[in-house]
PDB file of N, CA and C in Angstrom:
ATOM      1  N   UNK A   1       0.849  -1.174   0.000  1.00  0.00           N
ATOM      2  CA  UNK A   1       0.000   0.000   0.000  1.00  0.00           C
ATOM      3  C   UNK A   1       0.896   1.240   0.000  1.00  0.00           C
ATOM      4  N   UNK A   2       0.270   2.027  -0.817  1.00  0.00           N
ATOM      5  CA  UNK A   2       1.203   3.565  -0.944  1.00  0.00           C
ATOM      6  C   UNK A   2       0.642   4.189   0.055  1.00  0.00           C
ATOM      7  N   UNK A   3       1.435   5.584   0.352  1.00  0.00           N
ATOM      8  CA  UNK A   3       1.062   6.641   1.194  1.00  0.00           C
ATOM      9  C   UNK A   3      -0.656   7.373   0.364  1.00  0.00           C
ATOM     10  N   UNK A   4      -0.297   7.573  -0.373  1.00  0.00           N
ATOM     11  CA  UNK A   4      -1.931   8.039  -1.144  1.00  0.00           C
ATOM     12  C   UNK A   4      -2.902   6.825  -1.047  1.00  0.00           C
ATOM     13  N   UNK A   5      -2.807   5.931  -1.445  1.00  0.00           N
ATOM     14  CA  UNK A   5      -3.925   4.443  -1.109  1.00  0.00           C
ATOM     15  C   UNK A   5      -4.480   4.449   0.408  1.00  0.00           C
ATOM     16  N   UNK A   6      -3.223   4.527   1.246  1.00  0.00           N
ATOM     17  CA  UNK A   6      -3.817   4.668   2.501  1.00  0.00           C
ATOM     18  C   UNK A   6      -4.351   6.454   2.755  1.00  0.00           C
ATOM     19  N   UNK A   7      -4.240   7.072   2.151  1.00  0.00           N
ATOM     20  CA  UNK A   7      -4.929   8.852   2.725  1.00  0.00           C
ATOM     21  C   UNK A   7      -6.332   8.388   2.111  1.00  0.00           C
ATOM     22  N   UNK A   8      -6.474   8.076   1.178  1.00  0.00           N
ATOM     23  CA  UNK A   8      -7.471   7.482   0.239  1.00  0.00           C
ATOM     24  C   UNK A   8      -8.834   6.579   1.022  1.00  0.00           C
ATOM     25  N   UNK A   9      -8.051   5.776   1.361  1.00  0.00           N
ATOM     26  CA  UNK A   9      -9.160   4.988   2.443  1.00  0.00           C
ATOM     27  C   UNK A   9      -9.095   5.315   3.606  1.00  0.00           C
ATOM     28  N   UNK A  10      -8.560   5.989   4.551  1.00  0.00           N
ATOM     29  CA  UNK A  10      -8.297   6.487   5.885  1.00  0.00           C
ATOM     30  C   UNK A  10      -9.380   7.880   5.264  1.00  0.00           C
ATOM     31  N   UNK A  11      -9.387   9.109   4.768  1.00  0.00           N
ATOM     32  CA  UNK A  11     -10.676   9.133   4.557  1.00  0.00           C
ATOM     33  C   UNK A  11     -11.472   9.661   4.311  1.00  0.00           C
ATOM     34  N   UNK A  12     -11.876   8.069   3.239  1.00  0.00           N
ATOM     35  CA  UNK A  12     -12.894   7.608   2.631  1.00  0.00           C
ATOM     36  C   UNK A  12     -14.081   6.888   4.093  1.00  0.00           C
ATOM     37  N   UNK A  13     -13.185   6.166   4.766  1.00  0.00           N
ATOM     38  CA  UNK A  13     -13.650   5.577   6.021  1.00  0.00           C
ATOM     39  C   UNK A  13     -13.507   6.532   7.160  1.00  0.00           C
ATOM     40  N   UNK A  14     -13.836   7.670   7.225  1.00  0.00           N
ATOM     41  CA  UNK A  14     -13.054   8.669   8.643  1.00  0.00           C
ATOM     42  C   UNK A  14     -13.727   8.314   9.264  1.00  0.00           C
ATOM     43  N   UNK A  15     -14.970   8.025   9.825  1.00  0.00           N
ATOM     44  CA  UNK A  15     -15.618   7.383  10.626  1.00  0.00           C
ATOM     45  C   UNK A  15     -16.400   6.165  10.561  1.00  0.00           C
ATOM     46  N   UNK A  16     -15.520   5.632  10.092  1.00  0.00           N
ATOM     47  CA  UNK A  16     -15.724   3.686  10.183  1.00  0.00           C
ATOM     48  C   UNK A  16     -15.062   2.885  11.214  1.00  0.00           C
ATOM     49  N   UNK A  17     -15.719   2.840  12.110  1.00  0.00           N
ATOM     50  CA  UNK A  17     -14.891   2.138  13.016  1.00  0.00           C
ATOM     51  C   UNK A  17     -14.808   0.120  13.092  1.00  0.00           C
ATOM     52  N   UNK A  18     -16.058  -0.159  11.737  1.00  0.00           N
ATOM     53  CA  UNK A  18     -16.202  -1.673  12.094  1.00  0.00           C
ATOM     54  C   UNK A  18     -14.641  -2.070  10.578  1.00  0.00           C
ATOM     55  N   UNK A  19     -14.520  -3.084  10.767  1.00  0.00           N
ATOM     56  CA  UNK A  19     -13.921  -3.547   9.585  1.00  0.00           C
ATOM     57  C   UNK A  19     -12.078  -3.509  10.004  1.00  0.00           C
ATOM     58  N   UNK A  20     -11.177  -3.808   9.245  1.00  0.00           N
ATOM     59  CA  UNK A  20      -9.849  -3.993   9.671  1.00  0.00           C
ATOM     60  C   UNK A  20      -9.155  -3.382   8.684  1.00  0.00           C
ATOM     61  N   UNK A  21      -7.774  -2.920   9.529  1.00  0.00           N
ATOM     62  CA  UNK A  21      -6.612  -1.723   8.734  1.00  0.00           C
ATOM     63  C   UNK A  21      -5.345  -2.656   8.679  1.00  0.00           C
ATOM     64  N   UNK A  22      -4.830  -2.839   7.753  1.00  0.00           N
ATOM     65  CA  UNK A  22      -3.402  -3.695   7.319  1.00  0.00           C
ATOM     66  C   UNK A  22      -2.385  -2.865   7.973  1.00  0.00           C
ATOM     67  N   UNK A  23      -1.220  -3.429   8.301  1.00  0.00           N
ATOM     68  CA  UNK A  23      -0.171  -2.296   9.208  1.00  0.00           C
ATOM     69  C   UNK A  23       0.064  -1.029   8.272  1.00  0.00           C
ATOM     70  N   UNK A  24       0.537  -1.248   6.889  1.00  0.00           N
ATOM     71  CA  UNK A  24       0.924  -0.371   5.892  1.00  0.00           C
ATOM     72  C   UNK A  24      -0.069   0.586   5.514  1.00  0.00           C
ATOM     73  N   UNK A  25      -1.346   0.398   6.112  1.00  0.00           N
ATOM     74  CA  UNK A  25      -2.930   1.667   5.945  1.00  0.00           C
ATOM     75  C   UNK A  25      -2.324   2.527   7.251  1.00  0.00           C
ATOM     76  N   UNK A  26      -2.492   1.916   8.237  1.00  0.00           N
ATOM     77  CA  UNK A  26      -1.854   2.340  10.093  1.00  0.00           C
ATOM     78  C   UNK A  26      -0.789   3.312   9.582  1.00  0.00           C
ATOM     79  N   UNK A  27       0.227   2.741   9.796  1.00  0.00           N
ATOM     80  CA  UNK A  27       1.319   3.569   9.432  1.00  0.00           C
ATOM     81  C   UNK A  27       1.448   4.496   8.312  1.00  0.00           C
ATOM     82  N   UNK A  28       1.410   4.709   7.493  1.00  0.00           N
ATOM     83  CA  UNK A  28       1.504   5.850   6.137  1.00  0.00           C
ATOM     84  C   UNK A  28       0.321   6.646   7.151  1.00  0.00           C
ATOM     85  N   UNK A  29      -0.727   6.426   7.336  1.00  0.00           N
ATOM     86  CA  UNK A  29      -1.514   7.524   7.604  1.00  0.00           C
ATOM     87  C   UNK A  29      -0.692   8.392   9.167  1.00  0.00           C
ATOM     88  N   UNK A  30      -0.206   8.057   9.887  1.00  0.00           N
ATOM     89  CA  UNK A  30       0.439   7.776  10.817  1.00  0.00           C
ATOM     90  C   UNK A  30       1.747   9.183  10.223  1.00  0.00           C
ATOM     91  N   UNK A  31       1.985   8.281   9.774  1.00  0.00           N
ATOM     92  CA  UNK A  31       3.553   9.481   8.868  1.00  0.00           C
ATOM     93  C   UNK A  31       2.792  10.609   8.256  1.00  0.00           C
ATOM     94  N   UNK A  32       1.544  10.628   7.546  1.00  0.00           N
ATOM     95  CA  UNK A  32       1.048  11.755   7.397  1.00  0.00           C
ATOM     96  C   UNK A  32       0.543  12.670   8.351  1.00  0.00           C
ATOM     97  N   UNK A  33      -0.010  11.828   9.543  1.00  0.00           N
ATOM     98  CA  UNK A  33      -0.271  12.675  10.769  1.00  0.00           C
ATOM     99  C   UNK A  33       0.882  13.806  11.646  1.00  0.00           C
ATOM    100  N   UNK A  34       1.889  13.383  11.077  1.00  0.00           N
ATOM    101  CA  UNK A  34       3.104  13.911  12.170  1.00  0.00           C
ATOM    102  C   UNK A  34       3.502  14.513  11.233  1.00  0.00           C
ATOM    103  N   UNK A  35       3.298  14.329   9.642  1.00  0.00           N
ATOM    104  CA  UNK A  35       3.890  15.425   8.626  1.00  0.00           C
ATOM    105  C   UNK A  35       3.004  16.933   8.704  1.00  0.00           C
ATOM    106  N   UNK A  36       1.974  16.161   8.493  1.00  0.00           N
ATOM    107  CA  UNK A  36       0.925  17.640   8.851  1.00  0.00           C
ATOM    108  C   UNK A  36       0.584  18.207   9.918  1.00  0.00           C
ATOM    109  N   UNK A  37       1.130  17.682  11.644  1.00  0.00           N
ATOM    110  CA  UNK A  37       0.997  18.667  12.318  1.00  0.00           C
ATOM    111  C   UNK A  37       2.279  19.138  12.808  1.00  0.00           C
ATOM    112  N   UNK A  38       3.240  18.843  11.977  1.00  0.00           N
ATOM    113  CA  UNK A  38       4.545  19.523  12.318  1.00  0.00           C
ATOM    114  C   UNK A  38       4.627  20.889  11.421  1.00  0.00           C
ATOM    115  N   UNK A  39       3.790  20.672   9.959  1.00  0.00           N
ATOM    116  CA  UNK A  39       4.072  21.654   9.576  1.00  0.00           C
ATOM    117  C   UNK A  39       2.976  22.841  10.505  1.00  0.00           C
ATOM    118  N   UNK A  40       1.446  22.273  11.029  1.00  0.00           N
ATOM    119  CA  UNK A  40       0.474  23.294  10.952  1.00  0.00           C
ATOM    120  C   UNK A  40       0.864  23.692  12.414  1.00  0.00           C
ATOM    121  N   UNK A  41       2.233  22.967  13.521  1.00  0.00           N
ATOM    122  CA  UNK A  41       2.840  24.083  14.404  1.00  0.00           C
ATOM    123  C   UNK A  41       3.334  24.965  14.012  1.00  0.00           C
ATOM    124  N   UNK A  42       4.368  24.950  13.272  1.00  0.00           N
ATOM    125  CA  UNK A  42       5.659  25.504  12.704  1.00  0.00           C
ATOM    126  C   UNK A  42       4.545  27.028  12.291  1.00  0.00           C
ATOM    127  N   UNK A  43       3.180  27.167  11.998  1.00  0.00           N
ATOM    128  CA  UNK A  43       2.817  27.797  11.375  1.00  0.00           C
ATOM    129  C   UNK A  43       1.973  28.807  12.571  1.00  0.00           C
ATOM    130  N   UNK A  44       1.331  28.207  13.924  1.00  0.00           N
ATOM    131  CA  UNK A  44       0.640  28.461  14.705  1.00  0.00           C
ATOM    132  C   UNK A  44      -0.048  27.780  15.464  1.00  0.00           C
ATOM    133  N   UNK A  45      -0.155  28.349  16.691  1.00  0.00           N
ATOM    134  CA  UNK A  45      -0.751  27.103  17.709  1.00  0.00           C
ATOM    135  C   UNK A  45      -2.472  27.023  17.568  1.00  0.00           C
ATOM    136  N   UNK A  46      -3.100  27.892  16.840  1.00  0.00           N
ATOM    137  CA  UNK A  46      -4.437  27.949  16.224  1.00  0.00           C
ATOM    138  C   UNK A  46      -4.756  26.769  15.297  1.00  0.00           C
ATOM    139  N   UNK A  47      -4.076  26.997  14.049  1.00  0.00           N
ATOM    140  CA  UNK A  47      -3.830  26.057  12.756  1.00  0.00           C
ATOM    141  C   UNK A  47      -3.317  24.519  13.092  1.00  0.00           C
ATOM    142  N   UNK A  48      -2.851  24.678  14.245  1.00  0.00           N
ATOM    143  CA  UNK A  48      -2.062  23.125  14.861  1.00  0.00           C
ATOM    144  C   UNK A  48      -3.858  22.306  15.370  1.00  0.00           C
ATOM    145  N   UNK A  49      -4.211  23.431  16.415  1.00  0.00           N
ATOM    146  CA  UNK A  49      -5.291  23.029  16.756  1.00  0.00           C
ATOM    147  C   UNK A  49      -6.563  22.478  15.968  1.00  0.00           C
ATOM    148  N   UNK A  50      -6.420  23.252  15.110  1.00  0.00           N
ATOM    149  CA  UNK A  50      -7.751  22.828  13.897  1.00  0.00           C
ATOM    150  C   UNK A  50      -7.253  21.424  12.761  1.00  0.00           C
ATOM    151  N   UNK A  51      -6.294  21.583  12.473  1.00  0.00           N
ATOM    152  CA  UNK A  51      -5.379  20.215  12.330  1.00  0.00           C
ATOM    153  C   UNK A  51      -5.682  19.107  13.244  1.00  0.00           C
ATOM    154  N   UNK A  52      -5.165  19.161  14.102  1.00  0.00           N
ATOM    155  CA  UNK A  52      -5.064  18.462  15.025  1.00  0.00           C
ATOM    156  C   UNK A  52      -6.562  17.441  15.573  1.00  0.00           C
ATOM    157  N   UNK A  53      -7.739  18.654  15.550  1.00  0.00           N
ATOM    158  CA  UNK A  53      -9.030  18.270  16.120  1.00  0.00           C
ATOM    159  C   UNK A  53     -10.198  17.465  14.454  1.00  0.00           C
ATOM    160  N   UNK A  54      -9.346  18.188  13.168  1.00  0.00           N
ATOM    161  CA  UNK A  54      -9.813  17.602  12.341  1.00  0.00           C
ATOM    162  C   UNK A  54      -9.127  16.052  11.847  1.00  0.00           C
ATOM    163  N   UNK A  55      -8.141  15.835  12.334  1.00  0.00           N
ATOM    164  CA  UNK A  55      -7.596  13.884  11.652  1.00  0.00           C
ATOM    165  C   UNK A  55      -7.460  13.959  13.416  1.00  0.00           C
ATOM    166  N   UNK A  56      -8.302  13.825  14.188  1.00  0.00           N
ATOM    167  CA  UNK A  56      -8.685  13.066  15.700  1.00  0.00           C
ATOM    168  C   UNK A  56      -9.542  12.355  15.150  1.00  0.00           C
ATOM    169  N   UNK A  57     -10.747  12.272  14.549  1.00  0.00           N
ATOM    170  CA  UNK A  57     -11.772  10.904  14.226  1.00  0.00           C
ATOM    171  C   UNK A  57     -11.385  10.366  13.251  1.00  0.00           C
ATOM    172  N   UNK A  58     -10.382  10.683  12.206  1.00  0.00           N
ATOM    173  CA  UNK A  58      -9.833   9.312  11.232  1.00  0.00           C
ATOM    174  C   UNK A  58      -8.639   8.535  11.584  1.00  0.00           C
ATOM    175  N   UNK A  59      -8.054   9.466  13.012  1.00  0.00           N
ATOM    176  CA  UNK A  59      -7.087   8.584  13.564  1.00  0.00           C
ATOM    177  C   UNK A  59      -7.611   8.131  14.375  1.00  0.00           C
ATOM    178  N   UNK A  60      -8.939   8.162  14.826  1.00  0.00           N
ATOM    179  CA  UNK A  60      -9.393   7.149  16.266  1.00  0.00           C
ATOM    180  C   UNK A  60     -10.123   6.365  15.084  1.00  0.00           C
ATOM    181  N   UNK A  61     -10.835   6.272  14.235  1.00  0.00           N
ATOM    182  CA  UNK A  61     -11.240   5.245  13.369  1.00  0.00           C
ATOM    183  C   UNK A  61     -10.190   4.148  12.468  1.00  0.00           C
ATOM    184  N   UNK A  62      -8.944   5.006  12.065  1.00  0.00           N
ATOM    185  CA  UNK A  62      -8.067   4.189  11.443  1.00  0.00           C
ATOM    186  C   UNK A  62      -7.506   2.905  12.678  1.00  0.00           C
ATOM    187  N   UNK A  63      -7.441   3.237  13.804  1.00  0.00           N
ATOM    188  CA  UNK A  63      -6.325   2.888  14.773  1.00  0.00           C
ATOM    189  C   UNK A  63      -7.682   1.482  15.580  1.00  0.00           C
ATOM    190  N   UNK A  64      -8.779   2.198  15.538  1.00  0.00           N
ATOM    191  CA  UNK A  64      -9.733   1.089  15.844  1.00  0.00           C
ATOM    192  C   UNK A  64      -9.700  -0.167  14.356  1.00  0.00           C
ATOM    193  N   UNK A  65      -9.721   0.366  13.807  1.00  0.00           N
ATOM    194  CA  UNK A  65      -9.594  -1.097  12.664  1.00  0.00           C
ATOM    195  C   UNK A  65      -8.109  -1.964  12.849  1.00  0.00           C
ATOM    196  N   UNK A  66      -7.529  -0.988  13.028  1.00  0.00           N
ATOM    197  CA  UNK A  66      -6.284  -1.717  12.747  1.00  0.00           C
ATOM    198  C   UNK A  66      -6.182  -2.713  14.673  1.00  0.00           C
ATOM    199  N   UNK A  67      -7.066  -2.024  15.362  1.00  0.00           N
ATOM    200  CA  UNK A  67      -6.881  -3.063  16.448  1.00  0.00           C
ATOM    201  C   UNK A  67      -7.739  -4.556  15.734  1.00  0.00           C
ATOM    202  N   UNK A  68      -9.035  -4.138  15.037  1.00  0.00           N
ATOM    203  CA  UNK A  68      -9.578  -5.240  14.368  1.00  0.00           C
ATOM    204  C   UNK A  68      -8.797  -6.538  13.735  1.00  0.00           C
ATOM    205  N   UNK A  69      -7.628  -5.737  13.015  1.00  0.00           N
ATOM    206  CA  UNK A  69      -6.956  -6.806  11.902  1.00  0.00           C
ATOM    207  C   UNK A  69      -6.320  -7.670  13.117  1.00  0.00           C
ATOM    208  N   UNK A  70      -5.714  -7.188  14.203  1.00  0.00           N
ATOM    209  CA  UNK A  70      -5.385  -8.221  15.478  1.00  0.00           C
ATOM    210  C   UNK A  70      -6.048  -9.042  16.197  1.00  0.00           C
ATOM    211  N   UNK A  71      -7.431  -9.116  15.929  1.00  0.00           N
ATOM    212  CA  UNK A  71      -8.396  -9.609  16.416  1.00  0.00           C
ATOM    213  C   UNK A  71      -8.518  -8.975  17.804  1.00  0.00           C
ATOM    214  N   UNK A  72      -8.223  -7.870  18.251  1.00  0.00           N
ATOM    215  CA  UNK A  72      -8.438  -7.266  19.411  1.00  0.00           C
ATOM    216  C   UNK A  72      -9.810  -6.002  19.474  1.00  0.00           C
ATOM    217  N   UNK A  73     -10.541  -5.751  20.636  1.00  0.00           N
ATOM    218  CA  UNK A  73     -11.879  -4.804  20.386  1.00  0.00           C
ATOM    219  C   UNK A  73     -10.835  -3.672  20.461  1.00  0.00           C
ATOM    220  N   UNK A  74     -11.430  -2.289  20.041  1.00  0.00           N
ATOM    221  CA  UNK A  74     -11.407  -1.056  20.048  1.00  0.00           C
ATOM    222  C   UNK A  74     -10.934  -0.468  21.577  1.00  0.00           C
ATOM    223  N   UNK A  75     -11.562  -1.117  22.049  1.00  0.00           N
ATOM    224  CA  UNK A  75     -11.502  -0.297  23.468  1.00  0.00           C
ATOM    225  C   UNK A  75      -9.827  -0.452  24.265  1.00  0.00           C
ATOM    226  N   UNK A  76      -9.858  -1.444  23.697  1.00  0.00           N
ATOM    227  CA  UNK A  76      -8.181  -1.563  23.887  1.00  0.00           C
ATOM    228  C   UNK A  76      -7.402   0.211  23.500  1.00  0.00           C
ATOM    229  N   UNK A  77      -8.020   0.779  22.720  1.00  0.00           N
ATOM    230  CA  UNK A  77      -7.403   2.121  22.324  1.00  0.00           C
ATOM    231  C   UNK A  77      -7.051   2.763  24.018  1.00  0.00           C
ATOM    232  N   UNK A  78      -8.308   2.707  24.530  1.00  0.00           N
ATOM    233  CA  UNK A  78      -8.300   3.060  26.128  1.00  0.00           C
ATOM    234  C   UNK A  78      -6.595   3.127  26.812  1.00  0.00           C
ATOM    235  N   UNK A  79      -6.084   1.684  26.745  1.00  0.00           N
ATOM    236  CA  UNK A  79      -5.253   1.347  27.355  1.00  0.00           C
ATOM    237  C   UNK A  79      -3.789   2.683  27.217  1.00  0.00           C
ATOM    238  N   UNK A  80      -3.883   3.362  25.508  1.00  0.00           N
ATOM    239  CA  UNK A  80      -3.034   4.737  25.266  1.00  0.00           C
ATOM    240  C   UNK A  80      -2.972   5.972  26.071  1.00  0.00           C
ATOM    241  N   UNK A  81      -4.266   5.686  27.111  1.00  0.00           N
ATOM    242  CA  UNK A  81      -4.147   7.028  27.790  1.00  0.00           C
ATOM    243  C   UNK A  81      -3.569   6.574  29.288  1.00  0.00           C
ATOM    244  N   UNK A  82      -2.767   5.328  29.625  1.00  0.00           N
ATOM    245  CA  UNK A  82      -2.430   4.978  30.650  1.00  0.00           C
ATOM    246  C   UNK A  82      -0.875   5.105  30.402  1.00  0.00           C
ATOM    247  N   UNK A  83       0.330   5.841  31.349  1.00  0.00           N
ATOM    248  CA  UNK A  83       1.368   6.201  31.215  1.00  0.00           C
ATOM    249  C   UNK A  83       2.163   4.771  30.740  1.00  0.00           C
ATOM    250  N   UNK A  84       3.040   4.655  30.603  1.00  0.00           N
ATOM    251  CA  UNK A  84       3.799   3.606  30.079  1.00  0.00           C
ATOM    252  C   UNK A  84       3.183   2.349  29.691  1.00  0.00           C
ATOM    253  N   UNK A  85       2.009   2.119  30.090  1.00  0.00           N
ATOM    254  CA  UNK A  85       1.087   1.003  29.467  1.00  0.00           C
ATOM    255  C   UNK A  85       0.654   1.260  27.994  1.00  0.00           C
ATOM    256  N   UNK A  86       1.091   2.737  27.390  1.00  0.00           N
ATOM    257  CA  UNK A  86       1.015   2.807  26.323  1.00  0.00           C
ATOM    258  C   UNK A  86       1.567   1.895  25.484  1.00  0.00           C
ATOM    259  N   UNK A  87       2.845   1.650  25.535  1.00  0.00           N
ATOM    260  CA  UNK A  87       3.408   1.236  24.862  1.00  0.00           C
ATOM    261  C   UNK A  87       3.050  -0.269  24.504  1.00  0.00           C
ATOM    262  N   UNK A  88       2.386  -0.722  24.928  1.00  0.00           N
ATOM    263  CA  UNK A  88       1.645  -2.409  24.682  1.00  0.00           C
ATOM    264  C   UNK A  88       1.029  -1.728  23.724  1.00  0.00           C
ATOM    265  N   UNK A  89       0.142  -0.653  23.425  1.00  0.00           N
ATOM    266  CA  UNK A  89      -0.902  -0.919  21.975  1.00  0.00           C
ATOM    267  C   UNK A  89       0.114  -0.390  21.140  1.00  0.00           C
ATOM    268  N   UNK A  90       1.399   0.674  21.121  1.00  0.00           N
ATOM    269  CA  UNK A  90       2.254   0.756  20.140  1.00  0.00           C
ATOM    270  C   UNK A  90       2.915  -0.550  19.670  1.00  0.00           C
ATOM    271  N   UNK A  91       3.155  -1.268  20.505  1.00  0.00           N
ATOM    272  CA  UNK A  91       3.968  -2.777  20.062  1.00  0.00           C
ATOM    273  C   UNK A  91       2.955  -3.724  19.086  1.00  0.00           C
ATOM    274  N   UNK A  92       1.670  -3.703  19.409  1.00  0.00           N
ATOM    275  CA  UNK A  92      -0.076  -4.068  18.796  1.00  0.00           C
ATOM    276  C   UNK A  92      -0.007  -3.803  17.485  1.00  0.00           C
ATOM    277  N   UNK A  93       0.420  -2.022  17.426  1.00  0.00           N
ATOM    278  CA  UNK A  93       0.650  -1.808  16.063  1.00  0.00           C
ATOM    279  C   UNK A  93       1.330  -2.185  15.293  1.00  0.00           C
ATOM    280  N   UNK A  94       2.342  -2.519  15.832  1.00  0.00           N
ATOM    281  CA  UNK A  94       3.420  -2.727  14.765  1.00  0.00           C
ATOM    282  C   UNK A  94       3.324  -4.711  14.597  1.00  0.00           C
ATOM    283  N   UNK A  95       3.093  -5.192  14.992  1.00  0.00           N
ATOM    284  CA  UNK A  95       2.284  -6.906  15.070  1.00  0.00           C
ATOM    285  C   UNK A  95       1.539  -6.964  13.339  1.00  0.00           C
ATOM    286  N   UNK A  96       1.882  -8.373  13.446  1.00  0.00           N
ATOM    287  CA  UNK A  96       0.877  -8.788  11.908  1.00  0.00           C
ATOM    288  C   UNK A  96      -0.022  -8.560  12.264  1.00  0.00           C
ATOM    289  N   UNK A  97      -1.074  -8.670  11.214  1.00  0.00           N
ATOM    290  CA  UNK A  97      -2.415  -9.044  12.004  1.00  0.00           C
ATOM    291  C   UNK A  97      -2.641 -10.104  11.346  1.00  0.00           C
ATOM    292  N   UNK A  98      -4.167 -10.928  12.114  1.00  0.00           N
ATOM    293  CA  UNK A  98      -4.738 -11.990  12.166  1.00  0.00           C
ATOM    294  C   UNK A  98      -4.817 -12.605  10.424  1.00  0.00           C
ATOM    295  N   UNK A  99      -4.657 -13.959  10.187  1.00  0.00           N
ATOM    296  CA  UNK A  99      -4.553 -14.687   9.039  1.00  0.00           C
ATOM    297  C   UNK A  99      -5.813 -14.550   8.766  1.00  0.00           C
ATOM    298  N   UNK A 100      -6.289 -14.572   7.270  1.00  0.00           N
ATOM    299  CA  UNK A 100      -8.001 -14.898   7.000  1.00  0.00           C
ATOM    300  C   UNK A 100      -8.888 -14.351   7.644  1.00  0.00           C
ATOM    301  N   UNK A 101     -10.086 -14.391   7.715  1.00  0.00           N
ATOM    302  CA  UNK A 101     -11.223 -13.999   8.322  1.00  0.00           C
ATOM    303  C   UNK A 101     -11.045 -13.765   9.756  1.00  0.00           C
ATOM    304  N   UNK A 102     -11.241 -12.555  10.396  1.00  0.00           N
ATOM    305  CA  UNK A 102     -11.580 -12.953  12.068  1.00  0.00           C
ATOM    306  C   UNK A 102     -12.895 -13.099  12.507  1.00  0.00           C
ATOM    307  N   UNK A 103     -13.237 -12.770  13.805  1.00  0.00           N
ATOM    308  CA  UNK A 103     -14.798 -12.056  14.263  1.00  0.00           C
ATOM    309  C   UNK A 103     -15.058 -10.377  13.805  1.00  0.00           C
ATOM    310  N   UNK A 104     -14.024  -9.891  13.361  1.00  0.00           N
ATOM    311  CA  UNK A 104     -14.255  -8.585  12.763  1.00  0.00           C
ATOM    312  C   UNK A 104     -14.583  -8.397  11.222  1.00  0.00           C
ATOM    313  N   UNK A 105     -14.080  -9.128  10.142  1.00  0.00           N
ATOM    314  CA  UNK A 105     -14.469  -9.280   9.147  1.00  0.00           C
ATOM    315  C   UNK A 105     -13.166  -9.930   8.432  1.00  0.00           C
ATOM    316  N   UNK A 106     -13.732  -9.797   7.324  1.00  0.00           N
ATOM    317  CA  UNK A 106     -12.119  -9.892   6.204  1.00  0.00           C
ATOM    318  C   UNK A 106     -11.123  -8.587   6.101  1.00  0.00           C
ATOM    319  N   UNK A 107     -10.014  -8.913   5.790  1.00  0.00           N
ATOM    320  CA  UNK A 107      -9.273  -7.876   5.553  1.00  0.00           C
ATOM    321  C   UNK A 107      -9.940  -7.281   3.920  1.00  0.00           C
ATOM    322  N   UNK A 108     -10.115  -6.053   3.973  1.00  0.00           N
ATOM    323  CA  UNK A 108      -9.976  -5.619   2.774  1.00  0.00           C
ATOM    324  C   UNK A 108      -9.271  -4.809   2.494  1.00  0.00           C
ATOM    325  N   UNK A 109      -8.658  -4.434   1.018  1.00  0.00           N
ATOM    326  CA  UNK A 109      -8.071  -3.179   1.364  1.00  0.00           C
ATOM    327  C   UNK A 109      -6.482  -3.797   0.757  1.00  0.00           C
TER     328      UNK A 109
END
């Protein structure tokens, strides 16, 4: 998957939270997130903010699928706002995900 394939379906889906994200959808969107709010600091802490509050629901929707492709629920996202326990759903991310079909669906994409 390219960086545009994944901006493309990240969103197309901004608020899809059922269905599953391949690591390479996760990540590129991920690298675009930190590309675009580095530039919209660099520019103002206003423009950061409106940035920032507009890719919050395609990064809480991208990041919930991609817990899907692990066969793990969403709510696991929870676990990111606990200090160093973060780092278990960063390690999540970076994990294959699940072979074939799960209880979440097929991979598409």
């Amino acid at each position: 998957m390219t960086l545009g394939q994944s901006l493309s379906i990240c969103f197309a889906k901004y608020a899809k939270f059922d269905g599953r994200a391949p690591r390479s959808e996760y990540w590129w969107f991920m690298l675009f997130i930190v590309v675009v709010s580095c530039a919209a600091a660099s520019i103002n802490d206003t423009v950061y903010g409106v940035v920032a509050f507009a890719l919050l629901l395609p990064h809480l929707a991208v990041a919930s699928r991609r817990l899907h492709d692990l066969d793990k629920s969403a709510w696991w996202l929870l676990l990111g706002l606990v200090p160093i326990a973060n780092l278990v759903v960063l390690v999540w991310f970076c994990m294959k995900g699940s072979q074939g079909p799960n209880r979440f669906g097929e991979l598409s994409s």
